[in-house]
C-alpha atoms as a PDB file:
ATOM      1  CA  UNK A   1       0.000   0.000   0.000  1.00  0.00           C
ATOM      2  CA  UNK A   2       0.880   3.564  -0.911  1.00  0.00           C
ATOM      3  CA  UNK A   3       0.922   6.429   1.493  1.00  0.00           C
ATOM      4  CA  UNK A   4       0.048   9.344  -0.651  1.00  0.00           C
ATOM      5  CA  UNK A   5       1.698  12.924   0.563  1.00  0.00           C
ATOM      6  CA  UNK A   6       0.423  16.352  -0.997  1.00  0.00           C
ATOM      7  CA  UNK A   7       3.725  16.658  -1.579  1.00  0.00           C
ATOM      8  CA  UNK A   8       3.661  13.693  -4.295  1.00  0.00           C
ATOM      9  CA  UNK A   9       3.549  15.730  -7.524  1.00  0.00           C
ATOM     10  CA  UNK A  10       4.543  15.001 -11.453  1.00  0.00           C
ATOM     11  CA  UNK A  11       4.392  11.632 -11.289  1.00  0.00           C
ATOM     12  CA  UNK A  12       4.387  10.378 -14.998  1.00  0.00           C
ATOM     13  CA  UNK A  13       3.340  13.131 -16.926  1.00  0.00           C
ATOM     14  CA  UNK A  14       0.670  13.828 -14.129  1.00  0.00           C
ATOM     15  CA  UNK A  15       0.421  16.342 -11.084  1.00  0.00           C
ATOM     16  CA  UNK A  16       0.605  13.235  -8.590  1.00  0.00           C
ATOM     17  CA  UNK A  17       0.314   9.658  -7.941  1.00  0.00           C
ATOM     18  CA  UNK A  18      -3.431   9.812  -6.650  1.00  0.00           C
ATOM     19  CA  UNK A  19      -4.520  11.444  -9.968  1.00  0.00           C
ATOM     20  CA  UNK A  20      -2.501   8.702 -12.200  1.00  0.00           C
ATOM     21  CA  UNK A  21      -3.685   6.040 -10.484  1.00  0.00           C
ATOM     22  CA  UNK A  22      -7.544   6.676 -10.944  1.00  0.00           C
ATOM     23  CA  UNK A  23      -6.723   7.272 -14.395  1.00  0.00           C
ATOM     24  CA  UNK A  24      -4.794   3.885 -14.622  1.00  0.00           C
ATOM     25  CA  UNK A  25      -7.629   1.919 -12.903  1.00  0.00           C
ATOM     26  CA  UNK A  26     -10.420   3.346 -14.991  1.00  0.00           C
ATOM     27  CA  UNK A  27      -8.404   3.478 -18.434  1.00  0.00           C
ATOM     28  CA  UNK A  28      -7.718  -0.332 -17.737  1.00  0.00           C
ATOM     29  CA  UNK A  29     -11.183  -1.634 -16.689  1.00  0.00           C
ATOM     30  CA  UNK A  30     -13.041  -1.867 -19.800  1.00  0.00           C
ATOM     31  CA  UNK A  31     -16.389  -1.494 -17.660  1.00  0.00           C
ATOM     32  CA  UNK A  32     -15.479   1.842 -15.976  1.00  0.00           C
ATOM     33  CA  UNK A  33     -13.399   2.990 -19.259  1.00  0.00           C
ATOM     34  CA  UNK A  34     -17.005   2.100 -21.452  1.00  0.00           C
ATOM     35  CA  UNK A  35     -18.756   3.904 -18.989  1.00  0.00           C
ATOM     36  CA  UNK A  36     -16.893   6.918 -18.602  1.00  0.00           C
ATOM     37  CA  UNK A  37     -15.795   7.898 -22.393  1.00  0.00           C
ATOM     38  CA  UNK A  38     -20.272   7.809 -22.748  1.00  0.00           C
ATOM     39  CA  UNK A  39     -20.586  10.557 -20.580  1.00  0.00           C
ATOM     40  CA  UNK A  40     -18.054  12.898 -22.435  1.00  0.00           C
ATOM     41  CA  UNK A  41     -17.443  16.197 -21.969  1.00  0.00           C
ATOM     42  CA  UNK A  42     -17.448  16.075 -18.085  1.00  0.00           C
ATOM     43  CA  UNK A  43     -16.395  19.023 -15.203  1.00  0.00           C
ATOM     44  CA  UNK A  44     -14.649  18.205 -12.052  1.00  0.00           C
ATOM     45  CA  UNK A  45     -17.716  17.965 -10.010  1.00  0.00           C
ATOM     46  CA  UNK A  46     -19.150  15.292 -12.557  1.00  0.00           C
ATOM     47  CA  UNK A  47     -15.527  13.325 -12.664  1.00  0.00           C
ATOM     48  CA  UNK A  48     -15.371  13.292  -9.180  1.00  0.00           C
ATOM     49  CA  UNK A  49     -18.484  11.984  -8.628  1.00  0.00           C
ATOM     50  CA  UNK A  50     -18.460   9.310 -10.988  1.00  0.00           C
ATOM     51  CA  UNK A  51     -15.112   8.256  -9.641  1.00  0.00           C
ATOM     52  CA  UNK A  52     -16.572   7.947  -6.165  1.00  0.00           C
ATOM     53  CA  UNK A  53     -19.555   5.759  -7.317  1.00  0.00           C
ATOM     54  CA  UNK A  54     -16.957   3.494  -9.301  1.00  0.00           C
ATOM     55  CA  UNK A  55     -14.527   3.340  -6.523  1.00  0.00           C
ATOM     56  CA  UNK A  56     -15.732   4.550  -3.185  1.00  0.00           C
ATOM     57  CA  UNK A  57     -13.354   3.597  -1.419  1.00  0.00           C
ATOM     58  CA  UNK A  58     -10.328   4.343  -3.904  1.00  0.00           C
ATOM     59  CA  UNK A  59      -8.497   2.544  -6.396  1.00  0.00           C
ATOM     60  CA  UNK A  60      -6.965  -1.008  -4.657  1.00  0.00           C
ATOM     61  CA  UNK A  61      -3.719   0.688  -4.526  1.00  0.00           C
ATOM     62  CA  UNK A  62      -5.291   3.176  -2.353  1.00  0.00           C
ATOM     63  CA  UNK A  63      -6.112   3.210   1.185  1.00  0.00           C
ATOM     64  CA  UNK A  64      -9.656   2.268   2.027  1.00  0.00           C
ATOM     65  CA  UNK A  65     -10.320   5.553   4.185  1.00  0.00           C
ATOM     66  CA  UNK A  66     -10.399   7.323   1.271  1.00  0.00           C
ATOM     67  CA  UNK A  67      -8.670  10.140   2.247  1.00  0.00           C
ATOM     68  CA  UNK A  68      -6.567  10.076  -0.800  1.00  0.00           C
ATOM     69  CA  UNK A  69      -9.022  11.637  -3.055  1.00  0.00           C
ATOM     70  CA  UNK A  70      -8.519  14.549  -1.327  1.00  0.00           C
ATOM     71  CA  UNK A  71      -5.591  15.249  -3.380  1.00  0.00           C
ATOM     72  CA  UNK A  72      -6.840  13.909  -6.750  1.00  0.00           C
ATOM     73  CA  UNK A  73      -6.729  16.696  -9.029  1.00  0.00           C
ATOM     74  CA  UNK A  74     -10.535  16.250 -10.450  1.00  0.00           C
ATOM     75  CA  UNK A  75     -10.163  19.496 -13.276  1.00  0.00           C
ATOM     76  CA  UNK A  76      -7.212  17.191 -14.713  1.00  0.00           C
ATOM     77  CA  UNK A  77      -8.949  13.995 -15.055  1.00  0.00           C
ATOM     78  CA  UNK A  78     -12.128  15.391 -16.324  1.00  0.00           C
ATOM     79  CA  UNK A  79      -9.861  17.164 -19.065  1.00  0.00           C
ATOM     80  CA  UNK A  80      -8.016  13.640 -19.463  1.00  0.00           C
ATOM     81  CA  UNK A  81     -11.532  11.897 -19.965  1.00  0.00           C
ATOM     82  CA  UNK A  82     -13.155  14.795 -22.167  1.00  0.00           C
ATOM     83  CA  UNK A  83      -9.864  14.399 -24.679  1.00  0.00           C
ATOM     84  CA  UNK A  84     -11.097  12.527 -27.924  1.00  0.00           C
END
């Protein structure tokens, strides 16, 4: 398991960890990748909300708490999703 600081940032061509690895998860679960390119263009608010009723309690590299989605940033996964 991961601890996640706010101090994690630019990991892999993204601001942090946290934010990479709910686009990892959902880009490589064809369920949660089907559902989520439907609902195109998103905003944060949508993204994040989706993302919490896919994975309430984070992605299985997360903790369970979910305390790390506190530091997913939502405006660049909604822009990640909303990309053709």
């Amino acid at each position: 398991m991961r601890i996640v600081s706010r101090d994690d940032r630019d990991y892999e061509g993204w601001s942090n960890w946290v934010t990479w690895n709910v686009a990892l998860w959902i880009d490589n679960t064809e369920r949660w990748y089907t559902t989520v390119r439907k609902g195109r263009p998103y905003t944060a608010r949508e993204i994040r909300a989706l993302v919490k009723h896919l994975m309430p309690h984070g992605t299985a590299d997360m903790r369970e708490d979910g305390e790390t989605y506190a530091h997913v940033d939502w405006q660049e996964l909604a822009d990640h999703f909303n990309a053709s």
